[in-house]
C-alpha atoms as a PDB file:
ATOM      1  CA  UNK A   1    -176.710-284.199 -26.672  1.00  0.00           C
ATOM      2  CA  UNK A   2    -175.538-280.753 -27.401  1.00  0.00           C
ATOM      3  CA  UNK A   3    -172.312-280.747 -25.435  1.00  0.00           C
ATOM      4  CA  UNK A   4    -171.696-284.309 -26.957  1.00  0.00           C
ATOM      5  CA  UNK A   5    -172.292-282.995 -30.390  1.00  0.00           C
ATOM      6  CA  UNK A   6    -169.620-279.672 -29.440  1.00  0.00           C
ATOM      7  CA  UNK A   7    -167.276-282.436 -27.980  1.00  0.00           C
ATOM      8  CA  UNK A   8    -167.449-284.130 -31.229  1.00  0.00           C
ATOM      9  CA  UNK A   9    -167.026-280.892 -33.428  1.00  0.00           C
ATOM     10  CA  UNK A  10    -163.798-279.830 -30.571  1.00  0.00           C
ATOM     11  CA  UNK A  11    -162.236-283.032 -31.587  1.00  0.00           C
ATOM     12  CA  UNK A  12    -162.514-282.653 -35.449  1.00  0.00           C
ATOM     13  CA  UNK A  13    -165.711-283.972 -36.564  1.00  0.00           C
ATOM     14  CA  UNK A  14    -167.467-282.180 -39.404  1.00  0.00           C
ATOM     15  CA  UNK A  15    -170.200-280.769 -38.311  1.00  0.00           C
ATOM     16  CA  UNK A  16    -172.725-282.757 -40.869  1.00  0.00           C
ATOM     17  CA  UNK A  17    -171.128-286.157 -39.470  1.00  0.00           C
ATOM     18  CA  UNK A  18    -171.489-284.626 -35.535  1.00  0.00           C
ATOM     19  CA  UNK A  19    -175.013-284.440 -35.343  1.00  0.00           C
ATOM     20  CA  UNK A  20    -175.614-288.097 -36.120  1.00  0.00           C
ATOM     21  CA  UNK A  21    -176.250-288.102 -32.389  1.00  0.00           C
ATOM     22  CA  UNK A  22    -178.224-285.277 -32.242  1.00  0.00           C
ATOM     23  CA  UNK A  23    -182.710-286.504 -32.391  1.00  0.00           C
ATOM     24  CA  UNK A  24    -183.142-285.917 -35.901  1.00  0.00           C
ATOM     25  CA  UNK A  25    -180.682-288.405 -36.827  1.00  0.00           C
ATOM     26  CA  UNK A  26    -183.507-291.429 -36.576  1.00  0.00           C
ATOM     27  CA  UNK A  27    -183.337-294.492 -38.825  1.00  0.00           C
ATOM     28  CA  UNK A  28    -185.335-294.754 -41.895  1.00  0.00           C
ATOM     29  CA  UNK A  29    -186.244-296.884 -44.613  1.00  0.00           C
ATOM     30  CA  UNK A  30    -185.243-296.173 -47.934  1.00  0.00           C
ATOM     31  CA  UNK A  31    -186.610-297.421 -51.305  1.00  0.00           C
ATOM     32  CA  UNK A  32    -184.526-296.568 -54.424  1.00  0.00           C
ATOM     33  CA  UNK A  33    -184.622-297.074 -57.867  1.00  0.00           C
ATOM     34  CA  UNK A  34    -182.291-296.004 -60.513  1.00  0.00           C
ATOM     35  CA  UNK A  35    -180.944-297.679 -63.797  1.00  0.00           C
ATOM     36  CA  UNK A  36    -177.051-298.690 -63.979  1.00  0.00           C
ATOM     37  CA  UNK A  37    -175.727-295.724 -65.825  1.00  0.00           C
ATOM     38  CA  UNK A  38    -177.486-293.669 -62.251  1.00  0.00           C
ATOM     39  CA  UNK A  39    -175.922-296.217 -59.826  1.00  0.00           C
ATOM     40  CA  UNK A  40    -172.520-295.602 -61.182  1.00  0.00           C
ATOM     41  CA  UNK A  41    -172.890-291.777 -60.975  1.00  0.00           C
ATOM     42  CA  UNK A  42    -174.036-292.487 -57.255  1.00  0.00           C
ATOM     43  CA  UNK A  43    -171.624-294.148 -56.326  1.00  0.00           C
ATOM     44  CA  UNK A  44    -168.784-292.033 -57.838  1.00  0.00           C
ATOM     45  CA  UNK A  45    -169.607-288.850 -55.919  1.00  0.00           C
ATOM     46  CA  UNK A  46    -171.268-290.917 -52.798  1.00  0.00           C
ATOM     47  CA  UNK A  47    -167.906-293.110 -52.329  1.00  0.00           C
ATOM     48  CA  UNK A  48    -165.669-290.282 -52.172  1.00  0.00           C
ATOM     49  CA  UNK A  49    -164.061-289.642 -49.053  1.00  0.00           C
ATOM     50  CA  UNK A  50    -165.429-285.834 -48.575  1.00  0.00           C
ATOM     51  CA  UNK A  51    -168.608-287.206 -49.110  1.00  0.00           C
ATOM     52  CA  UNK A  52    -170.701-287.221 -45.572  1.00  0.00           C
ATOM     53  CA  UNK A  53    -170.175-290.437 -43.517  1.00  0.00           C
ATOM     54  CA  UNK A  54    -173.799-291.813 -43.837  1.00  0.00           C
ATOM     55  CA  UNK A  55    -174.275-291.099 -47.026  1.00  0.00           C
ATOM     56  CA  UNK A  56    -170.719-292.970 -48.054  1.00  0.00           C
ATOM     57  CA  UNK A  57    -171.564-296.279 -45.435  1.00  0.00           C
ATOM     58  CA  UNK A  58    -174.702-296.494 -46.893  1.00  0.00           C
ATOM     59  CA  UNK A  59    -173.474-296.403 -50.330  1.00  0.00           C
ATOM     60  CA  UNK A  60    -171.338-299.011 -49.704  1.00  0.00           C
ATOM     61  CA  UNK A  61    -173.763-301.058 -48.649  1.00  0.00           C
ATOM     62  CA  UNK A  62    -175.010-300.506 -51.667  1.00  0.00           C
ATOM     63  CA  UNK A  63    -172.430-301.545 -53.233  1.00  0.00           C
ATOM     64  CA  UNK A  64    -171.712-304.804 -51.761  1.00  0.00           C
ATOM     65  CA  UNK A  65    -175.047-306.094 -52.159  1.00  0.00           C
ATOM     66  CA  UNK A  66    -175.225-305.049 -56.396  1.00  0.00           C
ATOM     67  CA  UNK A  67    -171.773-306.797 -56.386  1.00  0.00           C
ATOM     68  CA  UNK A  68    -173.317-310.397 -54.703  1.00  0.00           C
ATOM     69  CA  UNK A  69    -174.979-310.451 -58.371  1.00  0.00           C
ATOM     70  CA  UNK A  70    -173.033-308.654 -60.447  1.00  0.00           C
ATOM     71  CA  UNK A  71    -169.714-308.110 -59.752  1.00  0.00           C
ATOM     72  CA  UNK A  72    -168.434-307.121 -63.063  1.00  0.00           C
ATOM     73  CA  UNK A  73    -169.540-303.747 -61.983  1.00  0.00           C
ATOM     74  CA  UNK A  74    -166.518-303.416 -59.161  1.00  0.00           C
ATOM     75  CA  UNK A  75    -164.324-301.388 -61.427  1.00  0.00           C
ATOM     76  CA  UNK A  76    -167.369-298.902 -61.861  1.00  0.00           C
ATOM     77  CA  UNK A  77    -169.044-298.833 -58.185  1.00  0.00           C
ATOM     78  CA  UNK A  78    -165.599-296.783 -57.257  1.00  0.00           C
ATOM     79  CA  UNK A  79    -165.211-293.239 -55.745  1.00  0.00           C
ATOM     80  CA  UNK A  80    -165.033-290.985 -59.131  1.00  0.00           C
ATOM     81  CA  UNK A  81    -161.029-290.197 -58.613  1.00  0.00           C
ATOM     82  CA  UNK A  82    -160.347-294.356 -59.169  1.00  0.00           C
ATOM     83  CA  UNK A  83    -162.042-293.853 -62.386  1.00  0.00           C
ATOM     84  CA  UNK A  84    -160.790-290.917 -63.860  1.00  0.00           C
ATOM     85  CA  UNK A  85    -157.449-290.893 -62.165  1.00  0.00           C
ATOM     86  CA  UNK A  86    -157.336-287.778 -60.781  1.00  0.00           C
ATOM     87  CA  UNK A  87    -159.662-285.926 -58.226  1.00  0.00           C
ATOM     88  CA  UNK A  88    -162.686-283.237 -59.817  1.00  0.00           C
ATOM     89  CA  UNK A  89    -163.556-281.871 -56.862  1.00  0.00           C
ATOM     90  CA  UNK A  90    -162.878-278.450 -55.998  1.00  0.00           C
ATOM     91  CA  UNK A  91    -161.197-279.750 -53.122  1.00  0.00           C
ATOM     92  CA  UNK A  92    -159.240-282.686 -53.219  1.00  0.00           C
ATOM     93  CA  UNK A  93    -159.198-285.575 -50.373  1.00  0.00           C
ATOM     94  CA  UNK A  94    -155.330-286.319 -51.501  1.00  0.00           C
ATOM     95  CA  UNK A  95    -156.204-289.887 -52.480  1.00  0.00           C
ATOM     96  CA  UNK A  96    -155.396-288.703 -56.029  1.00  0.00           C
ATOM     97  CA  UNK A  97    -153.887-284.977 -57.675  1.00  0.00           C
ATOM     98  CA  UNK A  98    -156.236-283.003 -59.013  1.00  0.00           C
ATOM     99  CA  UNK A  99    -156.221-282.445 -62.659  1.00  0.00           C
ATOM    100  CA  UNK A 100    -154.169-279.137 -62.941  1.00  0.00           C
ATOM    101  CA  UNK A 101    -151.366-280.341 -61.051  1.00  0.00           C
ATOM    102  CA  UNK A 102    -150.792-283.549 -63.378  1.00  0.00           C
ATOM    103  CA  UNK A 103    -151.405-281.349 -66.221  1.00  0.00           C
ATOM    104  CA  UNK A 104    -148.834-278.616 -64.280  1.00  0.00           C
ATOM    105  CA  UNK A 105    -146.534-281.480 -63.663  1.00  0.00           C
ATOM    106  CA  UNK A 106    -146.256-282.412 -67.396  1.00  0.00           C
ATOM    107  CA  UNK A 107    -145.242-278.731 -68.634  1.00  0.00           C
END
């Protein structure tokens, strides 16, 4: 497993995604509650492309089973950039500019 895992990290993996293969990375179940003000807070920083892998597909799971009952919520189950329009991360992904440079672009 480990030379798979330093294959993985060689060909650009991030190392949090890489040791998905590695024997702690078992399946589990998972019981969650939150109320719909939580869920869309979630799901804005748990969508996000820098956000690990299996934390994002599992979020989207998520996702598509809130929306098979309420799908009015599909504007707000979004990665927090689609929301706001621009990215508040520290770092951005490039999906969307960050805040200073529309702000930098205006002046």
């Amino acid at each position: 497993c480990k030379i798979i895992y330093d294959d993985l990290l060689e060909l650009g993996l991030k190392k949090e995604d890489a040791r998905a293969i590695l024997p702690n990375a078992t399946p589990t179940n998972l019981i969650m509650t939150c109320n719909l003000r939580e869920l869309i807070h979630i799901c804005n920083l748990r969508l996000c492309t820098r956000a690990q892998l299996e934390i994002r597909t599992l979020f989207k799971k998520i996702v598509e089973e809130v929306l098979k009952n309420e799908s009015w919520l599909k504007d707000y189950l979004v990665p927090q950039c689609e929301r706001l329009g621009y990215c508040p991360e520290g770092k951005s992904c490039g999906r969307k500019q960050k805040l200073e440079e529309i702000t930098n672009a205006k002046s």
